[in-house]
C-alpha atoms as a PDB file:
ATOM      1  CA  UNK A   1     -17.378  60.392 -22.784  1.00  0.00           C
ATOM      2  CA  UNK A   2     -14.216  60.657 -20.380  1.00  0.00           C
ATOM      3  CA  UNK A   3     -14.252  58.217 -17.158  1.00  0.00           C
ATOM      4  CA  UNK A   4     -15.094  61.514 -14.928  1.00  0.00           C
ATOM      5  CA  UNK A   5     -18.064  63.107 -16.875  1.00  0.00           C
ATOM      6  CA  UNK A   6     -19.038  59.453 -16.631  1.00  0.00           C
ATOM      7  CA  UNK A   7     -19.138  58.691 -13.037  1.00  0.00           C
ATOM      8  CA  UNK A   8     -20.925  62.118 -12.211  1.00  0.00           C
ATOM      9  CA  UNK A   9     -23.512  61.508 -15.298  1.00  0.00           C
ATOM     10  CA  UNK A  10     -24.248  58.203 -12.815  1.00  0.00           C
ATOM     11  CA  UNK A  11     -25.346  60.277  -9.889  1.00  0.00           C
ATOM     12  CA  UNK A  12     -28.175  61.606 -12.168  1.00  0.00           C
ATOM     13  CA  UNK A  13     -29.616  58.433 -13.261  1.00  0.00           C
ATOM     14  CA  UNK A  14     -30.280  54.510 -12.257  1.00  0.00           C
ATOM     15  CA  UNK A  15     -29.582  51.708 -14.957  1.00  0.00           C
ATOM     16  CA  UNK A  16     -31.420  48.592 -14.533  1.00  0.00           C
ATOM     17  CA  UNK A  17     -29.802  45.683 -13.041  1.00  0.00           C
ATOM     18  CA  UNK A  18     -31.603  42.744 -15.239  1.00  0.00           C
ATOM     19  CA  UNK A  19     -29.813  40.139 -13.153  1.00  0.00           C
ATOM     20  CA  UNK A  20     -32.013  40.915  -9.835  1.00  0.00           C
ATOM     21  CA  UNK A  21     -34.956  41.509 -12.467  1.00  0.00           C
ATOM     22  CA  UNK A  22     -34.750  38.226 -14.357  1.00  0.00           C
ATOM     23  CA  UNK A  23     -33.292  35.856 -10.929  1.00  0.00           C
ATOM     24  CA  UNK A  24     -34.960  37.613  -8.053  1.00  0.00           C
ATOM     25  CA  UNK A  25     -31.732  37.882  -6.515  1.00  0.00           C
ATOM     26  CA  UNK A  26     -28.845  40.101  -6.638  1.00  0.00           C
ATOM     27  CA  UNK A  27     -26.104  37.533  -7.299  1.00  0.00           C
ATOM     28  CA  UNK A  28     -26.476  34.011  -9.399  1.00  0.00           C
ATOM     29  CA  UNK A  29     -24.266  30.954  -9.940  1.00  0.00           C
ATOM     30  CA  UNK A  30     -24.477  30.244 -13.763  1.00  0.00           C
ATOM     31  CA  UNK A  31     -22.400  26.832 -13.861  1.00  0.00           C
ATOM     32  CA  UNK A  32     -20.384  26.282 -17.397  1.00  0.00           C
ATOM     33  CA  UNK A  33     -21.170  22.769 -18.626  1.00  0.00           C
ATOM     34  CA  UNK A  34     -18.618  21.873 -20.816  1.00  0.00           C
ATOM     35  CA  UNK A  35     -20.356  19.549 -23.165  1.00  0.00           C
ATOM     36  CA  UNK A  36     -17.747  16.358 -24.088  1.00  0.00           C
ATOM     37  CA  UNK A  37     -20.228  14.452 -24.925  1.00  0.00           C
ATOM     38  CA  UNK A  38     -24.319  14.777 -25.199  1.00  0.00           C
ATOM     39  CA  UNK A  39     -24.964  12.328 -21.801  1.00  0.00           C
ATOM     40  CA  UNK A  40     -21.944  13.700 -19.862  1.00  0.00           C
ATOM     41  CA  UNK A  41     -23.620  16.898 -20.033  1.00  0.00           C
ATOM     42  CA  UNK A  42     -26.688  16.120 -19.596  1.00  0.00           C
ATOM     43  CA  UNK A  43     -25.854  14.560 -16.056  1.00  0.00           C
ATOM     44  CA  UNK A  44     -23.848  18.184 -15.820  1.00  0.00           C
ATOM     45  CA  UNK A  45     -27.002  20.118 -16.144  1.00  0.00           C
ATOM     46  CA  UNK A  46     -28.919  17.571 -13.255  1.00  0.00           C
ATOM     47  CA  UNK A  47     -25.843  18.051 -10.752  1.00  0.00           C
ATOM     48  CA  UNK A  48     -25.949  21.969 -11.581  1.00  0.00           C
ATOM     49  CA  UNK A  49     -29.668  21.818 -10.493  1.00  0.00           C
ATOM     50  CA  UNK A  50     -29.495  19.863  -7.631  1.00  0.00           C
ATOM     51  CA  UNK A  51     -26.944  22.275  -5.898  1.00  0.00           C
ATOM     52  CA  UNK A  52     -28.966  25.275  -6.352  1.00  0.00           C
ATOM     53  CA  UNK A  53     -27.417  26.471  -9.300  1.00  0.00           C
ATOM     54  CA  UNK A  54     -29.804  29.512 -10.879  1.00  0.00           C
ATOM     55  CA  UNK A  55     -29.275  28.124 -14.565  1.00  0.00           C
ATOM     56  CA  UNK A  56     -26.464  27.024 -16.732  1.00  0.00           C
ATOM     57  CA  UNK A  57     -24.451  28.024 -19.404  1.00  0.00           C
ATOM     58  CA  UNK A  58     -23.314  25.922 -22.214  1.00  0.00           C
ATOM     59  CA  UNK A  59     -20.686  26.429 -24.988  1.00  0.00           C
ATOM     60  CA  UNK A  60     -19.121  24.353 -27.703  1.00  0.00           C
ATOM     61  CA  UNK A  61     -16.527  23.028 -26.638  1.00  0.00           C
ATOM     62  CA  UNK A  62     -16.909  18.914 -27.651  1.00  0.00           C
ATOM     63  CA  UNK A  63     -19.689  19.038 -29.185  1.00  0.00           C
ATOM     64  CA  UNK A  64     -20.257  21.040 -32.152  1.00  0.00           C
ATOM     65  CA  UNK A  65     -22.801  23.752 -33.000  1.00  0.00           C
ATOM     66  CA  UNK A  66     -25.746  21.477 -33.738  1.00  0.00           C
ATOM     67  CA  UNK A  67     -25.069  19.423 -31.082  1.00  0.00           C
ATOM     68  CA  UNK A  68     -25.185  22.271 -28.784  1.00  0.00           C
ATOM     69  CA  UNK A  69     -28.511  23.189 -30.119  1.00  0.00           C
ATOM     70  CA  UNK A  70     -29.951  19.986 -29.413  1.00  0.00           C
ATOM     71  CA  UNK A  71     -28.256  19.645 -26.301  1.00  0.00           C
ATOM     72  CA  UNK A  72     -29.827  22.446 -25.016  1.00  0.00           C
ATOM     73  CA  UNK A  73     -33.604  21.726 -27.069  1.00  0.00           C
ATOM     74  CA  UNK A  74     -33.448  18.276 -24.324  1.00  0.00           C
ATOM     75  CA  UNK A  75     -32.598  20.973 -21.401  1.00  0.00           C
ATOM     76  CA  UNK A  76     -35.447  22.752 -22.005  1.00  0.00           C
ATOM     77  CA  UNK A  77     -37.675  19.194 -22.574  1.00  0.00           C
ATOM     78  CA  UNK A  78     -36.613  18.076 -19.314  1.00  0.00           C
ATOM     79  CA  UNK A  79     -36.387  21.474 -17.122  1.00  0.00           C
ATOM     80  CA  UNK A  80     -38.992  23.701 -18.931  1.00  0.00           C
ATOM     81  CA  UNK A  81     -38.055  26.531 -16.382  1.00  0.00           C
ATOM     82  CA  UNK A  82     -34.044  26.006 -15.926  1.00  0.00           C
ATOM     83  CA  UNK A  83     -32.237  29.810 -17.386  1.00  0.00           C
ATOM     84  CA  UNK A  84     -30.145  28.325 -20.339  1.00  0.00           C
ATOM     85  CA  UNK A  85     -27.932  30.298 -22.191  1.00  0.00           C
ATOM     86  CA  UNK A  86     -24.845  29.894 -24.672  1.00  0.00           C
ATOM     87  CA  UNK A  87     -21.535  31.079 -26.261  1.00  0.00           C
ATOM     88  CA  UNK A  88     -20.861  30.172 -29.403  1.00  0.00           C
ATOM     89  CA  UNK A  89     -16.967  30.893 -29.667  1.00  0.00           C
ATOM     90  CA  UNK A  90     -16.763  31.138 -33.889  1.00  0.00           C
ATOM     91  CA  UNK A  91     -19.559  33.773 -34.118  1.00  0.00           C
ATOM     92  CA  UNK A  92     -20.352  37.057 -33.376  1.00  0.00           C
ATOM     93  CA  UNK A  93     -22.792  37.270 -30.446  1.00  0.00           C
ATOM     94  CA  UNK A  94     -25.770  38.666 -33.171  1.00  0.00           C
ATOM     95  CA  UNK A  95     -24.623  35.734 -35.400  1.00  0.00           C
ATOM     96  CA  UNK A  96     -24.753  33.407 -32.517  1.00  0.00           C
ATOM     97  CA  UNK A  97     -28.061  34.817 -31.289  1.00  0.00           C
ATOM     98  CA  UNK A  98     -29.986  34.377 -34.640  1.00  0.00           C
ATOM     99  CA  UNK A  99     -28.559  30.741 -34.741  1.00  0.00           C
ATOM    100  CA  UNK A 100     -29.583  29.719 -31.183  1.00  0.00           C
ATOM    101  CA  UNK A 101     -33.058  31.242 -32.069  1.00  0.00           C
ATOM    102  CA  UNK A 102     -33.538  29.408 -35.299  1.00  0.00           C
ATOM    103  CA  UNK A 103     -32.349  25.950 -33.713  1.00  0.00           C
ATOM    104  CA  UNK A 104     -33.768  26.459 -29.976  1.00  0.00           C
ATOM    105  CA  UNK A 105     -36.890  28.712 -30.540  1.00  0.00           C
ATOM    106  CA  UNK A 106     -35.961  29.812 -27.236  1.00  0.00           C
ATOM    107  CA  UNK A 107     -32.741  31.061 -25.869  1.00  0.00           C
ATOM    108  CA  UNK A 108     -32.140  32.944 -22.106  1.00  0.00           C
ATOM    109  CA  UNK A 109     -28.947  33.984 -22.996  1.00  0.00           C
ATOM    110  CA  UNK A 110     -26.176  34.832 -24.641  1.00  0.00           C
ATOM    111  CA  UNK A 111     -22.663  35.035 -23.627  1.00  0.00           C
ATOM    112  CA  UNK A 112     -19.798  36.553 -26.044  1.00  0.00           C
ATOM    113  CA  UNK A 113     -16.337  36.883 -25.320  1.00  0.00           C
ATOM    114  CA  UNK A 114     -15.863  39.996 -26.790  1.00  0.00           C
ATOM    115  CA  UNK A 115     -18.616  42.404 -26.637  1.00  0.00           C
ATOM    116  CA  UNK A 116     -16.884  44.348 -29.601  1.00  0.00           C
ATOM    117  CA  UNK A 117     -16.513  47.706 -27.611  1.00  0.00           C
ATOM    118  CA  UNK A 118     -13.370  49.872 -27.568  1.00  0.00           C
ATOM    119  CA  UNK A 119     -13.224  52.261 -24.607  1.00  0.00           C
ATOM    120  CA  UNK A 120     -10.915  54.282 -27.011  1.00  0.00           C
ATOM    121  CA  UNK A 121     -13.278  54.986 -29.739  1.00  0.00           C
ATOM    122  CA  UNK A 122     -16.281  57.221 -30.125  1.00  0.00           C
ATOM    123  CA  UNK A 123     -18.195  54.672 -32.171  1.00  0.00           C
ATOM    124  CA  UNK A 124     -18.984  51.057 -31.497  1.00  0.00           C
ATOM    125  CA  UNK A 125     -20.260  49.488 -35.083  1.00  0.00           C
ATOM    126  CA  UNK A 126     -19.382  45.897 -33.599  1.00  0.00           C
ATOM    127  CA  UNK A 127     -21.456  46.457 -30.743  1.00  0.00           C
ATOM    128  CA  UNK A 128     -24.441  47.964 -32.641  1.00  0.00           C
ATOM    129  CA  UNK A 129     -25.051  45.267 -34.439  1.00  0.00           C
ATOM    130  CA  UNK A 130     -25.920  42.937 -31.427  1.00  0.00           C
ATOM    131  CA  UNK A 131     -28.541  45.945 -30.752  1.00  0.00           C
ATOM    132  CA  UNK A 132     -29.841  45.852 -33.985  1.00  0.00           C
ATOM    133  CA  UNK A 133     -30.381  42.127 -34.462  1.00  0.00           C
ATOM    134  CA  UNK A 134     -31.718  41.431 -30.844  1.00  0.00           C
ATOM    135  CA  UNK A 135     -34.365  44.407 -31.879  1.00  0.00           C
ATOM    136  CA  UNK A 136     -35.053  42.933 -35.571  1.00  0.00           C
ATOM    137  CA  UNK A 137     -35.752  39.245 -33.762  1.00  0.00           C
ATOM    138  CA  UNK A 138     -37.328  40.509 -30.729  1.00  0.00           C
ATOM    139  CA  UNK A 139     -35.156  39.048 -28.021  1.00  0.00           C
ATOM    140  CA  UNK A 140     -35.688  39.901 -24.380  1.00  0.00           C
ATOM    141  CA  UNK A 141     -33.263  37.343 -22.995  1.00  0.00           C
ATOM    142  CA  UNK A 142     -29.607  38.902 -20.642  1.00  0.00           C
ATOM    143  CA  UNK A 143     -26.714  39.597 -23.078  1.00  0.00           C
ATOM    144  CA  UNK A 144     -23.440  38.784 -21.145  1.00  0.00           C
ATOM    145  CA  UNK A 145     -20.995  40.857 -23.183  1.00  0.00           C
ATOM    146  CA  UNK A 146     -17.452  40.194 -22.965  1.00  0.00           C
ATOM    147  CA  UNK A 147     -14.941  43.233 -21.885  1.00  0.00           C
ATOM    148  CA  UNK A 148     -11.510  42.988 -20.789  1.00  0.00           C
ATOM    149  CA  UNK A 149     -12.353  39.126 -21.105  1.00  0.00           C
ATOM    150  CA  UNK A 150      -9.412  36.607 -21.776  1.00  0.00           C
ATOM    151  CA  UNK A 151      -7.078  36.151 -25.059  1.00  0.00           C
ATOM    152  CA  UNK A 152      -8.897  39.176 -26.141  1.00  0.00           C
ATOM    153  CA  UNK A 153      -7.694  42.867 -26.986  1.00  0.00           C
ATOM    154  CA  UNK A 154      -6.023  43.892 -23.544  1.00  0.00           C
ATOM    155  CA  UNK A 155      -7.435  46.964 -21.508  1.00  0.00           C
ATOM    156  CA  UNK A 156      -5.101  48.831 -19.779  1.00  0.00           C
ATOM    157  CA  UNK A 157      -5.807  48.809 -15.777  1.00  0.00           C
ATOM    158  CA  UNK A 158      -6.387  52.551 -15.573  1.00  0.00           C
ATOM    159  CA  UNK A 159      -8.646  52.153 -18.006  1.00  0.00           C
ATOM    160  CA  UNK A 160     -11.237  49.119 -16.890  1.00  0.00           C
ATOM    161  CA  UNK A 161     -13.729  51.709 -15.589  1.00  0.00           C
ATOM    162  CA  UNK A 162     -14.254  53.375 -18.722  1.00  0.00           C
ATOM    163  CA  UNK A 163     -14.017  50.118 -20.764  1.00  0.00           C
ATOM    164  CA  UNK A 164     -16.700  48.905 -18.516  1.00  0.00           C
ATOM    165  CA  UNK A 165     -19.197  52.345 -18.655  1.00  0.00           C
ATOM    166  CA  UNK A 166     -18.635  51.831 -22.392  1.00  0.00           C
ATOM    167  CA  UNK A 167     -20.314  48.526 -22.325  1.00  0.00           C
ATOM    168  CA  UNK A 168     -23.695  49.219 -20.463  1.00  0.00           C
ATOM    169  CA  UNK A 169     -24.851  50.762 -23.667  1.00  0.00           C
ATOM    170  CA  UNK A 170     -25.057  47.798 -25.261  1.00  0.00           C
ATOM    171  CA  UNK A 171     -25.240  44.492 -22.611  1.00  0.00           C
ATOM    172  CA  UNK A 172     -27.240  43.316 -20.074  1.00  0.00           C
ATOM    173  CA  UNK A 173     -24.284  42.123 -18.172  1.00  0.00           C
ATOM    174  CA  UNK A 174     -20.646  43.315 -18.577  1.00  0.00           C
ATOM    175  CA  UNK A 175     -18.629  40.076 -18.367  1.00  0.00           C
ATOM    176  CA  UNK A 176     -15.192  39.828 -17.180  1.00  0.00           C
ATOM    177  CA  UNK A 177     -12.039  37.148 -16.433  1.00  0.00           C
ATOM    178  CA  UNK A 178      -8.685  36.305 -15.250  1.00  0.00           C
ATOM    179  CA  UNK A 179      -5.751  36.135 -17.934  1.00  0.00           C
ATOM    180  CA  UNK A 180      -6.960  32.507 -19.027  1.00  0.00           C
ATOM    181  CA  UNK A 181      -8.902  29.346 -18.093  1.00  0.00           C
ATOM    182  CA  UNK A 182      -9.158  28.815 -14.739  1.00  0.00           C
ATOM    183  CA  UNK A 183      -6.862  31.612 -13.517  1.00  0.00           C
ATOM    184  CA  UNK A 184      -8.455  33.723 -11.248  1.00  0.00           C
ATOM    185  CA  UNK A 185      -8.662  37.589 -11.660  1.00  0.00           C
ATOM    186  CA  UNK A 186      -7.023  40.268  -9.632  1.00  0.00           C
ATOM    187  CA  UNK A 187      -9.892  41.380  -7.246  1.00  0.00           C
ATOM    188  CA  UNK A 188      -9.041  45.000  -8.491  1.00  0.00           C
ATOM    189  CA  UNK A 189     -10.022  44.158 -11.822  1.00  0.00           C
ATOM    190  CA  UNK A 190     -13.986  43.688 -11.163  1.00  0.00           C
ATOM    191  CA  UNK A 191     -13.707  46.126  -8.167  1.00  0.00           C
ATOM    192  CA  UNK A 192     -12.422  48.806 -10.816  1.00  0.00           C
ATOM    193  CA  UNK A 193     -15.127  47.808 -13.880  1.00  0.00           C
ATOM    194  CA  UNK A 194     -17.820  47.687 -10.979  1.00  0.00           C
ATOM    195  CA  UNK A 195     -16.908  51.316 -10.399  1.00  0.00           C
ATOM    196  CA  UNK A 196     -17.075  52.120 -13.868  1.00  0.00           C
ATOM    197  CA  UNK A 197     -20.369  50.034 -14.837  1.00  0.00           C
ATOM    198  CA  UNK A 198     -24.092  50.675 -13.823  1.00  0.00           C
ATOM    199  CA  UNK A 199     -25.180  47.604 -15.097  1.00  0.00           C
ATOM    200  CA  UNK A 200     -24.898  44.042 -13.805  1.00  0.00           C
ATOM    201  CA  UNK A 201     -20.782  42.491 -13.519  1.00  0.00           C
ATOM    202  CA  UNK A 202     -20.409  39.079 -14.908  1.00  0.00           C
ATOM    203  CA  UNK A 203     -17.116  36.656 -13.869  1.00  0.00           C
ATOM    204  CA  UNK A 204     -16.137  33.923 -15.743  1.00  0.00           C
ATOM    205  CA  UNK A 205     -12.922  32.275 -14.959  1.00  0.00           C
ATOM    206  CA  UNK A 206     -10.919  30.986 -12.035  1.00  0.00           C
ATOM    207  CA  UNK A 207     -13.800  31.300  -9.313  1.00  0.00           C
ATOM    208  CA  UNK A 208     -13.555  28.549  -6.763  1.00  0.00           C
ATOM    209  CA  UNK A 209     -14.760  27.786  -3.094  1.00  0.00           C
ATOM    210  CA  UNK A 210     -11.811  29.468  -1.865  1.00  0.00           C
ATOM    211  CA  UNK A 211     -11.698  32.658  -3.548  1.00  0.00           C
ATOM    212  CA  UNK A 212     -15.184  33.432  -3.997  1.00  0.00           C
ATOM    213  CA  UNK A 213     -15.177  35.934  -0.936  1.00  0.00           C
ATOM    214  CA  UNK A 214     -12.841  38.034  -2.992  1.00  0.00           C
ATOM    215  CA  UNK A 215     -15.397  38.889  -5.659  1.00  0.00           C
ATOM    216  CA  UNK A 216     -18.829  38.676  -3.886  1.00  0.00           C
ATOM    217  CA  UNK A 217     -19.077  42.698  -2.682  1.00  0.00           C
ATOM    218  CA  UNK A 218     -18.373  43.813  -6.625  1.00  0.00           C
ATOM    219  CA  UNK A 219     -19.507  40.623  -9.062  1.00  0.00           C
ATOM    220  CA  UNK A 220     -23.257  40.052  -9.833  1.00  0.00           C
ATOM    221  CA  UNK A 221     -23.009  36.548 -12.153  1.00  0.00           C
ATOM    222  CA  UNK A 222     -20.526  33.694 -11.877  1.00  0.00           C
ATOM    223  CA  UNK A 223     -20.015  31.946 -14.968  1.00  0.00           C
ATOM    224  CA  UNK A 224     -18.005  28.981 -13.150  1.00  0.00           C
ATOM    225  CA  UNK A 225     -16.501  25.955 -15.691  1.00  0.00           C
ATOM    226  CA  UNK A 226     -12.909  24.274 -14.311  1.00  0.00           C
ATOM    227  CA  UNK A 227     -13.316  25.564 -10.641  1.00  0.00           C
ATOM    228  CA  UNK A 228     -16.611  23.277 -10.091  1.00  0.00           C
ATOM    229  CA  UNK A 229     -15.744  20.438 -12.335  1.00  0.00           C
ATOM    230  CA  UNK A 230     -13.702  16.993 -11.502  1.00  0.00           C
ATOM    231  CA  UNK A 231     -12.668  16.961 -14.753  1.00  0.00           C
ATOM    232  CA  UNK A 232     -13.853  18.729 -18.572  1.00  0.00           C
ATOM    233  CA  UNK A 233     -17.148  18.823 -18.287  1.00  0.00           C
ATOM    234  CA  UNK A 234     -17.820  16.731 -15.252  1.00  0.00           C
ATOM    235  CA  UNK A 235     -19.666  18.381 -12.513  1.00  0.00           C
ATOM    236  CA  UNK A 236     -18.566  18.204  -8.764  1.00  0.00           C
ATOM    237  CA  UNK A 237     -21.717  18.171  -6.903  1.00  0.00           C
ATOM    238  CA  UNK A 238     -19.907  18.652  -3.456  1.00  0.00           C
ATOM    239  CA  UNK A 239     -18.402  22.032  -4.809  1.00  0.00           C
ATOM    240  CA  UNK A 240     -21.323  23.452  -6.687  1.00  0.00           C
ATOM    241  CA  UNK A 241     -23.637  23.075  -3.765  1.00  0.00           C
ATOM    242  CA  UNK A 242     -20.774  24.718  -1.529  1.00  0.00           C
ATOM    243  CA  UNK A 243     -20.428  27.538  -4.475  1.00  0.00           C
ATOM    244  CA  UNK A 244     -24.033  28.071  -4.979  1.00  0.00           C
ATOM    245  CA  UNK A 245     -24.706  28.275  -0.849  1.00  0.00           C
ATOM    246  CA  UNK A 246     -21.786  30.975  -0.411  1.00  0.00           C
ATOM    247  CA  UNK A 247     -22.956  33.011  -3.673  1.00  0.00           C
ATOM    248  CA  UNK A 248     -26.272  32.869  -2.381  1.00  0.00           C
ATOM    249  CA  UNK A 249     -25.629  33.538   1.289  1.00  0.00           C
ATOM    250  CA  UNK A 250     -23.622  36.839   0.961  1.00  0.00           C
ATOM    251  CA  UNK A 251     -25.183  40.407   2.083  1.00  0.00           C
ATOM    252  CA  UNK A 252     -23.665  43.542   1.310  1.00  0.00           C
END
């Protein structure tokens, strides 16, 4: 489907936006907690709670895979109702669904850096796959699905709307960056995909107190790691409470 037939095929029809469904709101501050070490992140998660943060996301980054898991099985023990949800860099996000299912029993979400889709193609096996496997297990958690996302395949600017229409196939929530950790994107960039997607937009690098006004009239979900944290994986409670009051405040 060209960019065009796209954007009029929109005018016929409404796509859900699972973020407002699932958080009652219409934008969310997902803090990154970088997990260097099992306590360290634990007092992450507490900090990210006490500033109003609407659930965390964790990744495996120091600790390893199993760690992770039971990082986030002691989450759940001690904040039964705290939105959890992962990226699992090494696997594919069905692989990396199946294995926080089996080890968690219970996962909110899943974030992959690449999504898999290719606004160029006509078919999207990659992206399929998450379909099929979330079907086969039964999963009803928000798939953040990355596109246009950092150190991955680079999509031409001209063509960000149409990589991002591509995507609401198959995620819950397209999920875009800057060019690399902590760099901020070009405020055209999620203004452009925002254009191009019907489904809830997803940020996830270089988002600070300073910049967030930038992002707020196009970005849904802020996936926010180095621009909250005093150092790797160390919470600043001052500027998540100040991130989470100005995500939280804004009205279109």
């Amino acid at each position: 489907m060209t960019l065009s037939r796209y954007y009029r095929s929109k005018v016929e029809r409404k796509m859900p936006n699972r973020i407002a469904d699932v958080f009652g709101k219409r934008r969310v501050l997902l803090p990154v907690v970088h997990p260097v070490d099992r306590e360290r992140a634990l007092v992450a998660v507490e900090v990210a709670v006490d500033a109003g943060a609407d659930g965390i996301f964790t990744i495996n980054q120091g600790l390893d895979e199993a760690g992770v898991v039971d990082l986030i099985n002691e989450i759940y023990r001690r904040h039964p109702s705290l939105w959890v949800g992962v990226n699992l860099l090494s696997r594919s996000p069905a692989d990396a669904l199946a294995y926080a299912l089996a080890g968690c029993g219970r996962i909110d979400g899943i974030w992959s850096d690449n999504a898999g889709v290719d606004e160029r193609a006509t078919e999207q096996p990659v992206a399929h796959r998450f379909i099929e496997a979330r079907a086969k297990l039964g999963w009803t958690g928000l798939y953040f699905g990355g596109v246009a996302f950092k150190y991955q395949r680079e999509v031409a600017r001209e063509d960000l709307g149409l990589a991002a229409a591509t995507a609401e196939s198959f995620v819950d929530v397209v999920c875009t960056s800057g060019p690399g950790t902590g760099y901020a994107a070009d405020p055209a960039k999620p203004r452009a995909m925002r254009e191009g997607a019907n489904v809830a937009l997803a940020l996830a690098s270089g988002v600070t107190t300073a910049n967030i006004g930038e992002y707020l009239p196009y970005v849904d979900a802020y996936l926010v790691g180095t621009g909250i944290e005093r150092e790797l994986g160390v919470l600043d409670p001052v500027e998540t409470q100040r991130l989470a009051t100005a995500i939280h405040a804004f009205t279109p």
